[in-house]
N, C-alpha and C. Protein backbone atom coordinates (compact mmCIF):
# COMPACT_ATOMS: atom_id res chain seq x y z
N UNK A 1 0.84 -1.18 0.00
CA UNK A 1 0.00 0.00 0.00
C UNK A 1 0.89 1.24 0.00
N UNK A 2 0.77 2.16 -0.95
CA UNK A 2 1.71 3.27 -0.90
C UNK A 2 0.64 4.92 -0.66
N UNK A 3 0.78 5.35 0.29
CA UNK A 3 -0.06 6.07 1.32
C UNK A 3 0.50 7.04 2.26
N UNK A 4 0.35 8.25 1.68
CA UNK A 4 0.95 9.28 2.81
C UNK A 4 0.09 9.82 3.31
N UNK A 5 0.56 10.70 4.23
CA UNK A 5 -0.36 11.52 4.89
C UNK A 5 0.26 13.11 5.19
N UNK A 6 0.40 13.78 5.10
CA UNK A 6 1.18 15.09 5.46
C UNK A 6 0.31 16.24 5.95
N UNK A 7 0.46 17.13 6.60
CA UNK A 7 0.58 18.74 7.37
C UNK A 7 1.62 19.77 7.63
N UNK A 8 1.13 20.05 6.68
CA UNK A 8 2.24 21.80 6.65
C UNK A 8 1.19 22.41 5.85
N UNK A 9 2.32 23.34 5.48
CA UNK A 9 2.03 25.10 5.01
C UNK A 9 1.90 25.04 3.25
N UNK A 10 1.29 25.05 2.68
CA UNK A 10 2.04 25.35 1.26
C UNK A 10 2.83 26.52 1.17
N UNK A 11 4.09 26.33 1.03
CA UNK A 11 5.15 27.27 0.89
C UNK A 11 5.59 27.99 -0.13
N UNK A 12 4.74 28.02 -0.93
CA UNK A 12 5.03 29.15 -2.25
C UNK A 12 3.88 29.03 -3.28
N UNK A 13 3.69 29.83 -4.35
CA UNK A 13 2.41 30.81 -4.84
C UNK A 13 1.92 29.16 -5.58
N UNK A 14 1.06 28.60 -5.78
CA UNK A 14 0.84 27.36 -6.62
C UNK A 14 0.91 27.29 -7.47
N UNK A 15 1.50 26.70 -8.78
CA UNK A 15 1.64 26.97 -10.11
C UNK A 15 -0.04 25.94 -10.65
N UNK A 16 -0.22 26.09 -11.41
CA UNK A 16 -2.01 26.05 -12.21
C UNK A 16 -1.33 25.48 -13.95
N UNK A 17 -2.62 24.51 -14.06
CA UNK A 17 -1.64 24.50 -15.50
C UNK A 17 -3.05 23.23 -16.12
N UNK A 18 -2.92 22.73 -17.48
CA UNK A 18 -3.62 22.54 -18.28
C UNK A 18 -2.94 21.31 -18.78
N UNK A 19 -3.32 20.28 -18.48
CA UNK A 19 -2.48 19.09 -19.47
C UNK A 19 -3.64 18.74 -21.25
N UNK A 20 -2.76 18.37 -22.00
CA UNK A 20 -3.10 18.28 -22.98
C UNK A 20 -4.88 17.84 -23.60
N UNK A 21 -4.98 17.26 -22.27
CA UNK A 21 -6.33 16.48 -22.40
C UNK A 21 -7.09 17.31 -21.86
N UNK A 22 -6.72 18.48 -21.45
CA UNK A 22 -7.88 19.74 -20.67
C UNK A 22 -8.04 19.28 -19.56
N UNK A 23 -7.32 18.18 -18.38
CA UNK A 23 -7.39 18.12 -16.82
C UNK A 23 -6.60 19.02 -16.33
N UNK A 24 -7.15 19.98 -15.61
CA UNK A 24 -6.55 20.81 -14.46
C UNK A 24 -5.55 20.48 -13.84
N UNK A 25 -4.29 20.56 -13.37
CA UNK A 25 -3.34 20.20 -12.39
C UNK A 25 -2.77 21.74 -11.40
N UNK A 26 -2.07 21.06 -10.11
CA UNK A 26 -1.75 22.47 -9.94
C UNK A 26 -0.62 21.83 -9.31
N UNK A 27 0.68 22.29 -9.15
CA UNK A 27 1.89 22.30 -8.55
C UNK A 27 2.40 22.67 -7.33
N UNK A 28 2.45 22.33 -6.11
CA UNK A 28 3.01 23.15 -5.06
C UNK A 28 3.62 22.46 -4.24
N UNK A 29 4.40 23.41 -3.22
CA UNK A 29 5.63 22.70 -2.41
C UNK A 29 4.51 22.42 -0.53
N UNK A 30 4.81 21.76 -0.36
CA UNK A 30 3.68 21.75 1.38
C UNK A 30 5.49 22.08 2.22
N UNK A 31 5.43 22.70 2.95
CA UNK A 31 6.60 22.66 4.20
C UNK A 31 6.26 21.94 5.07
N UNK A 32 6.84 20.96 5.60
CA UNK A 32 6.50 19.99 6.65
C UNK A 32 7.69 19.76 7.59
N UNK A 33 7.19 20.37 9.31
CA UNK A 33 8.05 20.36 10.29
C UNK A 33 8.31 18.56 10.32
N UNK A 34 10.13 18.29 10.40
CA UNK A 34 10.35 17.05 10.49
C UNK A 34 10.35 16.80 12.24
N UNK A 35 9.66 15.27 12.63
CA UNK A 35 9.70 15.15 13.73
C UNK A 35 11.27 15.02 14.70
N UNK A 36 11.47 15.75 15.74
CA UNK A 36 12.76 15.60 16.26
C UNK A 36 12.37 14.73 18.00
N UNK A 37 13.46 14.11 17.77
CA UNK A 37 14.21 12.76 19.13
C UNK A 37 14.62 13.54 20.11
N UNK A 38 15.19 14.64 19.47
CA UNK A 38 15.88 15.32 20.53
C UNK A 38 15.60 17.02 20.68
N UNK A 39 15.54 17.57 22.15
CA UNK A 39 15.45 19.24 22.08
C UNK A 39 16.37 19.75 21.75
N UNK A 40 17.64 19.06 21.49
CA UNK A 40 18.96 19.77 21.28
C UNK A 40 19.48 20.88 20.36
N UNK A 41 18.40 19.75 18.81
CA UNK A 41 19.01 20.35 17.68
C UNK A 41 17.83 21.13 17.19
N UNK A 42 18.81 22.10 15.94
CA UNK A 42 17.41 22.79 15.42
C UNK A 42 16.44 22.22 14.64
N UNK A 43 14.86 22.64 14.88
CA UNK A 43 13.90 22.20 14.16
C UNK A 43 14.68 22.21 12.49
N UNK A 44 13.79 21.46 12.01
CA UNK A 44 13.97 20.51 10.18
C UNK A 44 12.38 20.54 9.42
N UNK A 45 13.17 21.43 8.47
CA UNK A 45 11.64 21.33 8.03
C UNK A 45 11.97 20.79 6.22
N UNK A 46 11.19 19.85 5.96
CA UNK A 46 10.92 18.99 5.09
C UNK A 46 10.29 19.99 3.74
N UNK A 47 10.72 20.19 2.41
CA UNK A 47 9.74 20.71 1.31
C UNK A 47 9.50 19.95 0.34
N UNK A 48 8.30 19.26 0.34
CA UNK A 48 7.66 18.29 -0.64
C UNK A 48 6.92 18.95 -1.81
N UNK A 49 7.25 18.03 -2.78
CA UNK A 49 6.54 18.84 -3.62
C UNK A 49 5.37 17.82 -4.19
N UNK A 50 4.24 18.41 -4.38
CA UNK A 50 2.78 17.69 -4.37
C UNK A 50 2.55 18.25 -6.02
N UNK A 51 1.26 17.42 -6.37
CA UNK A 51 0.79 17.44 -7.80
C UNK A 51 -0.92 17.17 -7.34
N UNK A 52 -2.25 18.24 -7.79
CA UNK A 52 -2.98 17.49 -7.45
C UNK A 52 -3.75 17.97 -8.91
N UNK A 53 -4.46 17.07 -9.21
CA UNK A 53 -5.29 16.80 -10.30
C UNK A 53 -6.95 17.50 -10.22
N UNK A 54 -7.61 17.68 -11.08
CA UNK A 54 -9.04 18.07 -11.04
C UNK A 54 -9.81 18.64 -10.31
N UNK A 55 -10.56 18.33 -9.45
CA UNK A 55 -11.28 19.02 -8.51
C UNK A 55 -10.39 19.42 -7.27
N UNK A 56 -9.13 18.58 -6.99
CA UNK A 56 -8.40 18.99 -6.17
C UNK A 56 -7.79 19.89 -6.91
N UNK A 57 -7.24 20.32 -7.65
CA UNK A 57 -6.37 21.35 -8.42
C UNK A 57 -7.70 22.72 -7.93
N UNK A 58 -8.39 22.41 -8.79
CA UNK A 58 -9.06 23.50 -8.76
C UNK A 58 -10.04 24.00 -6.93
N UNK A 59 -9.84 23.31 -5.90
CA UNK A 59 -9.92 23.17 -5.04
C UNK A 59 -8.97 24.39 -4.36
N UNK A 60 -7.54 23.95 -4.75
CA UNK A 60 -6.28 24.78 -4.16
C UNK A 60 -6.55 25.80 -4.85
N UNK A 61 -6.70 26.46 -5.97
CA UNK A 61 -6.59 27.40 -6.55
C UNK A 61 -7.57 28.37 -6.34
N UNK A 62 -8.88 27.81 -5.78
CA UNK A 62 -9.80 28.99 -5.43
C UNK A 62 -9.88 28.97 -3.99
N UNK A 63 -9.48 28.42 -3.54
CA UNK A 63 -9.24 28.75 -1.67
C UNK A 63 -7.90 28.50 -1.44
N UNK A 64 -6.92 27.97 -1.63
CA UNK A 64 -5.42 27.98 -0.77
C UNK A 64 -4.62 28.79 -1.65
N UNK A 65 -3.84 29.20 -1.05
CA UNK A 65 -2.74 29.95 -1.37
C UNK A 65 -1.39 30.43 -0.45
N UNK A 66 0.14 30.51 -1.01
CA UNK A 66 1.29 30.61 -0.02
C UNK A 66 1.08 30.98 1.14
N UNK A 67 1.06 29.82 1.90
CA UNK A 67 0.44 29.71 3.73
C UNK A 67 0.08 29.11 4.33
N UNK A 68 -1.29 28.92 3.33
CA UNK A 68 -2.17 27.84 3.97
C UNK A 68 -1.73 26.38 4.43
N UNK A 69 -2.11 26.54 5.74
CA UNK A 69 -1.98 25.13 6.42
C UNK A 69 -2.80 24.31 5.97
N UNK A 70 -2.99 22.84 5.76
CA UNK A 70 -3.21 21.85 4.93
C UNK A 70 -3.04 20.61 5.61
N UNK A 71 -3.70 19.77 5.12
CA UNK A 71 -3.59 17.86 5.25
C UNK A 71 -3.72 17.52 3.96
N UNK A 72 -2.92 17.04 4.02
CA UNK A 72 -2.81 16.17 1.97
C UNK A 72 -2.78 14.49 2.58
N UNK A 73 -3.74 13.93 2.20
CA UNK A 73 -3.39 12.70 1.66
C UNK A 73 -3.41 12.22 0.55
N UNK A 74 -2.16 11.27 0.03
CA UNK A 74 -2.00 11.07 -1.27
C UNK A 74 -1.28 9.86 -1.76
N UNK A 75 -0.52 9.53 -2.78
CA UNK A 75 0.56 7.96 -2.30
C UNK A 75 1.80 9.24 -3.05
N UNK A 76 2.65 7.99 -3.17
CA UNK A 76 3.83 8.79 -3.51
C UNK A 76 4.88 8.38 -4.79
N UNK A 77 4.91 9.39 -5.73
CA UNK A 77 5.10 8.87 -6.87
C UNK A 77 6.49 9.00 -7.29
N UNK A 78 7.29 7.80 -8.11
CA UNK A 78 8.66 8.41 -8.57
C UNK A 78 8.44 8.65 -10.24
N UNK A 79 9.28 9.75 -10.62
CA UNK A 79 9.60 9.56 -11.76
C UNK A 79 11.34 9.39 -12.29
N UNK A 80 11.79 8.86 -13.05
CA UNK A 80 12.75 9.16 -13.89
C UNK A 80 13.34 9.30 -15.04
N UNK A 81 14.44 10.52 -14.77
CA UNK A 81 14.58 11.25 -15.98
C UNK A 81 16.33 10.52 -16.35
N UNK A 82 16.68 10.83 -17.57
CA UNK A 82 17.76 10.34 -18.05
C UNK A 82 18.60 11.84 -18.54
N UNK A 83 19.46 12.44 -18.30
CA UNK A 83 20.08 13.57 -18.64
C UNK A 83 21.25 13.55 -18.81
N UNK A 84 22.09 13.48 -20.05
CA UNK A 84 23.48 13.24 -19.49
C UNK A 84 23.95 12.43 -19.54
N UNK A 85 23.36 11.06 -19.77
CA UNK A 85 23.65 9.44 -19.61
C UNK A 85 23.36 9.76 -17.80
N UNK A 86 23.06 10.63 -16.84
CA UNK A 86 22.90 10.44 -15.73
C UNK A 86 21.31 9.58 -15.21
N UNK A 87 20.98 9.26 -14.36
CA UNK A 87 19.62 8.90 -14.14
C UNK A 87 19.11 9.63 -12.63
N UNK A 88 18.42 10.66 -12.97
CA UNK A 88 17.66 11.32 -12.09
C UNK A 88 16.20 10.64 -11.46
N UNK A 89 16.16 10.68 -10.29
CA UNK A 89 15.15 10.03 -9.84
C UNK A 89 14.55 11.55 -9.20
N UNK A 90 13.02 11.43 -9.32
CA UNK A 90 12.33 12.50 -8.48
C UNK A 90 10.76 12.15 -7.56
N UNK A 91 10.22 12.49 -6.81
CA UNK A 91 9.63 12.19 -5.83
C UNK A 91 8.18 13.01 -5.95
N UNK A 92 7.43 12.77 -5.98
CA UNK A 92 5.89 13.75 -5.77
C UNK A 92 4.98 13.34 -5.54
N UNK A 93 4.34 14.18 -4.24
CA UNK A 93 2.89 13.36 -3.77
C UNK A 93 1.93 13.86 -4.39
N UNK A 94 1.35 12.79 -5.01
CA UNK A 94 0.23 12.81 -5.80
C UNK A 94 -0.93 12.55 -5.29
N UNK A 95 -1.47 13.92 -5.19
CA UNK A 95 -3.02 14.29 -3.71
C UNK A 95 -4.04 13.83 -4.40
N UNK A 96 -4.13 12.76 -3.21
CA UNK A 96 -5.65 12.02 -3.54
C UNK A 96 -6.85 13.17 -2.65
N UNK A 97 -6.49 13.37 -1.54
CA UNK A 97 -7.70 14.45 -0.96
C UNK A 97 -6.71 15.22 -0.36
N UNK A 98 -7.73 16.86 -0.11
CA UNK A 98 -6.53 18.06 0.66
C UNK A 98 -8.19 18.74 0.94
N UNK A 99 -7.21 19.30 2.66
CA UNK A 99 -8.00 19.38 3.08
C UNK A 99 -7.45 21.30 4.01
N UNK A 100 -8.20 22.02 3.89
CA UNK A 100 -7.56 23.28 4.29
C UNK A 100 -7.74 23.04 6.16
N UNK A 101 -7.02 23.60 7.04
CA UNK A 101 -7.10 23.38 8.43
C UNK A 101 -7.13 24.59 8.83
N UNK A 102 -7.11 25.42 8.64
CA UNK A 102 -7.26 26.71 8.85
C UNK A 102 -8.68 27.83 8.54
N UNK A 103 -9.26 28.00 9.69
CA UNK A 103 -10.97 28.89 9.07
C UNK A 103 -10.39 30.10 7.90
N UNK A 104 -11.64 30.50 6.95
CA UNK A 104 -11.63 31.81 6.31
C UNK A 104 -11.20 32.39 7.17
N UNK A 105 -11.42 32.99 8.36
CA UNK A 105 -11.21 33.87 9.01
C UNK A 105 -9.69 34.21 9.58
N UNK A 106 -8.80 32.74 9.69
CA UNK A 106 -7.78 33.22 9.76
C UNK A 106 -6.93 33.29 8.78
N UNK A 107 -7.30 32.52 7.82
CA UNK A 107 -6.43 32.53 6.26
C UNK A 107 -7.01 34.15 6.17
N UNK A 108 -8.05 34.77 6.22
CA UNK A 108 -7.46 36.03 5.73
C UNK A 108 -6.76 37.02 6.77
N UNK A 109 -7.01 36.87 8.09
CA UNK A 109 -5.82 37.37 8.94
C UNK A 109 -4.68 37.43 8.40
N UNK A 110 -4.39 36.11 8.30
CA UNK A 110 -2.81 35.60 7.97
C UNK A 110 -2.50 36.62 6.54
N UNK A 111 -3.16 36.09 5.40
CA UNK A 111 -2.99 37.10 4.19
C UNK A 111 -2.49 38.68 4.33
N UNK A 112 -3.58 39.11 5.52
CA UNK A 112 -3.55 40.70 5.85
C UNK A 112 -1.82 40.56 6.08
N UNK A 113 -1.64 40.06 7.21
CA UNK A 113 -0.16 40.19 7.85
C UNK A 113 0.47 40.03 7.14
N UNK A 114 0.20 38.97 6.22
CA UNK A 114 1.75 38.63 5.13
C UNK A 114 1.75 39.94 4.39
N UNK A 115 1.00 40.34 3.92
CA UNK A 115 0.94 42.04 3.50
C UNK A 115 1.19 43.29 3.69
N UNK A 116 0.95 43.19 5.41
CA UNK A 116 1.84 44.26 5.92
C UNK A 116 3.13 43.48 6.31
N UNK A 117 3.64 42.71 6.12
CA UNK A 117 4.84 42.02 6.13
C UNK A 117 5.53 42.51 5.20
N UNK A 118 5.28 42.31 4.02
CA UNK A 118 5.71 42.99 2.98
C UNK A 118 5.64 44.05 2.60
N UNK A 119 4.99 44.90 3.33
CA UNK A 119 5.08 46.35 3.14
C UNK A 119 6.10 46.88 4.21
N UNK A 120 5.83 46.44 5.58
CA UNK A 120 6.75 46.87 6.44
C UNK A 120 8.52 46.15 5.80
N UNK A 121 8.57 44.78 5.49
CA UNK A 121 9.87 45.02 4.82
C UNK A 121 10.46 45.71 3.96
N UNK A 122 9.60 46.31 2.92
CA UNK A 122 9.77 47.02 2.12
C UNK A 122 10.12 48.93 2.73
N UNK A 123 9.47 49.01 3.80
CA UNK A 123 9.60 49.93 4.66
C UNK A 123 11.02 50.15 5.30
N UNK A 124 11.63 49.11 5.32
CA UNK A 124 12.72 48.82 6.52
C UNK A 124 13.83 49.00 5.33
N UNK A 125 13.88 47.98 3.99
CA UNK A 125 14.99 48.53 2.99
C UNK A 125 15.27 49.95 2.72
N UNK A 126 13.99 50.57 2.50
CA UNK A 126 14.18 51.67 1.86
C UNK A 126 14.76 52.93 3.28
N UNK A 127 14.57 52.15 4.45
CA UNK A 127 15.04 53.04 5.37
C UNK A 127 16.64 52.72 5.52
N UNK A 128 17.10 51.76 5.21
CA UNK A 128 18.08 51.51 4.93
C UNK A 128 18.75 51.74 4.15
N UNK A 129 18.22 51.45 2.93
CA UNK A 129 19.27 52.47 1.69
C UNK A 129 19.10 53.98 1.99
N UNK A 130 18.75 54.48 2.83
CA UNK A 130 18.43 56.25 2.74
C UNK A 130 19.79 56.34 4.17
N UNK A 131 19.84 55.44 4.54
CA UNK A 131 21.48 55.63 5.74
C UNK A 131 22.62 55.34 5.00
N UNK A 132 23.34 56.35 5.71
CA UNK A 132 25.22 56.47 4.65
C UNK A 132 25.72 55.94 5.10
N UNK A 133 26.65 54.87 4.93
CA UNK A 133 27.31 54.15 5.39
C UNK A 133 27.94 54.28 7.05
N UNK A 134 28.22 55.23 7.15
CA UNK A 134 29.30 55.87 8.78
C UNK A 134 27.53 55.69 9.66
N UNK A 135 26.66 56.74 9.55
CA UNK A 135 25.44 56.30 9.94
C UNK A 135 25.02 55.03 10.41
N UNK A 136 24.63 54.42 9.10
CA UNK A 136 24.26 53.04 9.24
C UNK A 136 24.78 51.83 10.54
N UNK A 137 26.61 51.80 10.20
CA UNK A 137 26.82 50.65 11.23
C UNK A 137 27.00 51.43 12.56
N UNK A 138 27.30 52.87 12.69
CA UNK A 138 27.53 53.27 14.30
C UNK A 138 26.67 54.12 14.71
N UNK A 139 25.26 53.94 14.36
CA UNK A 139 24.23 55.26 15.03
C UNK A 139 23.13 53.91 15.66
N UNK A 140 23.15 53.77 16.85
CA UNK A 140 22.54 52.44 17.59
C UNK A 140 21.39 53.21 17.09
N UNK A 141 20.65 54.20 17.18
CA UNK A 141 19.08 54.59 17.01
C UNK A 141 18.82 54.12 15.03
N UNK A 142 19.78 54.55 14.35
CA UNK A 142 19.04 53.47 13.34
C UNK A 142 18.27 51.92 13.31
N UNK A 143 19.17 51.13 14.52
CA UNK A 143 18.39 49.84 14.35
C UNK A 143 17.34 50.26 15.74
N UNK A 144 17.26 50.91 16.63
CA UNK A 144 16.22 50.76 17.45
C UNK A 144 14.64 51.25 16.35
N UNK A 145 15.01 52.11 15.29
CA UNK A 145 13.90 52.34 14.31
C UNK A 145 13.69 51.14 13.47
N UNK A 146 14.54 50.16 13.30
CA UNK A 146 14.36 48.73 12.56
C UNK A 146 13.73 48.14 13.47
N UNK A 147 13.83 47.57 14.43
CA UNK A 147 12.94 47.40 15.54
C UNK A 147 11.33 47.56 15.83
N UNK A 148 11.04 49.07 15.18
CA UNK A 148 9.69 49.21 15.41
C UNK A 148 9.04 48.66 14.34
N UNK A 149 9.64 48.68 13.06
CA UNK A 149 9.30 48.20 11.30
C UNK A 149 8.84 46.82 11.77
N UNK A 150 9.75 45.90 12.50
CA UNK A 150 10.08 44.37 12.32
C UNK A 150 8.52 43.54 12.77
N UNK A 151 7.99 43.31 11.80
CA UNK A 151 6.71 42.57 12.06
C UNK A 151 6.83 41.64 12.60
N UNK A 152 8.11 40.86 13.25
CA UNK A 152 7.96 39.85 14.40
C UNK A 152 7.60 40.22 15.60
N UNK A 153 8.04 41.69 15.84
CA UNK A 153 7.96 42.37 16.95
C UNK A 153 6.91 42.68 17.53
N UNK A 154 6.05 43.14 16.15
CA UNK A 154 4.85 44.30 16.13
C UNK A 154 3.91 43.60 17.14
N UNK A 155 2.75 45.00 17.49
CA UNK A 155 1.90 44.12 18.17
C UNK A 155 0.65 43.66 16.94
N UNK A 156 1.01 43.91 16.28
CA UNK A 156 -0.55 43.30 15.02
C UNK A 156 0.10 41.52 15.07
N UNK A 157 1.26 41.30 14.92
CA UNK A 157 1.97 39.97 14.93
C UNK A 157 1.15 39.13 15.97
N UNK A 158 0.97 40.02 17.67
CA UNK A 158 0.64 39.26 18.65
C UNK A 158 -0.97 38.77 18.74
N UNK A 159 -1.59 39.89 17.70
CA UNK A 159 -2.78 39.94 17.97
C UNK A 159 -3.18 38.84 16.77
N UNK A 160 -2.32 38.63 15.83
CA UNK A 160 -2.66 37.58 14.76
C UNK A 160 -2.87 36.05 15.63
N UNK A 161 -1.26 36.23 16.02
CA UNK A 161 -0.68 35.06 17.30
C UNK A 161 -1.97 34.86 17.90
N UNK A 162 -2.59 35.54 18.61
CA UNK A 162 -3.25 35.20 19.62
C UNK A 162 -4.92 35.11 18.81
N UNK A 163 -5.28 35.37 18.23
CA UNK A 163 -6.43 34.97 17.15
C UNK A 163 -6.38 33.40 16.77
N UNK A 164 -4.96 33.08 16.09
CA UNK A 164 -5.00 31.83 15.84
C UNK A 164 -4.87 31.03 17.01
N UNK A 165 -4.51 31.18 17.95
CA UNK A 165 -4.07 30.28 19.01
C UNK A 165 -5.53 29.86 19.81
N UNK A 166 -6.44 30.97 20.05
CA UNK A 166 -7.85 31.19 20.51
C UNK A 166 -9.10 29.95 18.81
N UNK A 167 -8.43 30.16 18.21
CA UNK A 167 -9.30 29.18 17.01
C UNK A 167 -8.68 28.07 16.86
N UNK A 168 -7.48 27.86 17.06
CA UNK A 168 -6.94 26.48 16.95
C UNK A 168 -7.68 26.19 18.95
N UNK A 169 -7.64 26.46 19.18
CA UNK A 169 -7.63 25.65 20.95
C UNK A 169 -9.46 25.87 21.04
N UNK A 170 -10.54 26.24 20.79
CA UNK A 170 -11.62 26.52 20.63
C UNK A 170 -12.21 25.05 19.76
């Protein structure tokens, strides 16, 4: 029996696409925390890359997107390629069902933040390229102003934090 099961994030924008016969497919990577033995070392996180077909394709594409937490079950497929006289082997779970774990309500939280994420980084470069070099590495109040930018910091971060934590435990 060849049978996975996985939970993570999809970790980047889904690619969408059209096979010859007009079935839908869509492409994406899931991030999946690897389980650790020990507290010692640093967390491992796993990037799989998934393939899902038809109603699942079109499933991901009108509700998930780079974030969304997920359950894929699927089996697991090899292909190989010949390049070179080399022989490439490659790996992809091929989603039999997916399932979003996360409410509307916080997938669009999350969205919002990733947004001002990217605006506040974008905030923080440009405050950076506008410091002259002598500035930049010896004026400590430049980074205490990086500091306020840093959306790990922020309190919108805590209030996301604490939204999801109140819907996951609910």
């Amino acid at each position: 029996m060849n049978k996975i099961i996985i939970t993570g994030r999809i970790s980047q924008t889904p690619f969408t696409g059209v096979t010859g016969s007009n079935t839908p497919y869509t492409r994406f990577t899931v991030a999946v925390s690897r389980r650790q033995f020990s507290s010692n070392t640093e967390p491992i996180t796993d990037f799989l890359p998934c393939v899902a077909w038809a109603q699942n394709a079109e499933f991901i594409n009108k509700f998930l997107d780079k974030g969304s937490l997920v359950l894929i079950e699927g089996s697991l497929q090899t292909s190989r390629m010949t390049k070179n006289g080399e022989i490439n082997t490659f790996y992809t779970i091929n989603v039999d069902n997916i399932e979003a774990l996360e409410t509307k309500k916080i997938a669009q939280m999350r969205r919002q933040e990733q947004n001002r994420d990217t605006i506040d980084i974008n905030q923080l470069e440009n405050h950076k390229s506008t410091q002259n070099n002598y500035s930049f590495f010896n004026d400590q109040s430049s980074y205490d102003n990086d500091a306020n930018i840093n959306p790990i910091v922020s309190k919108e971060w805590d209030t996301f934090a604490d939204a999801l934590d109140k819907e996951i435990n609910n």
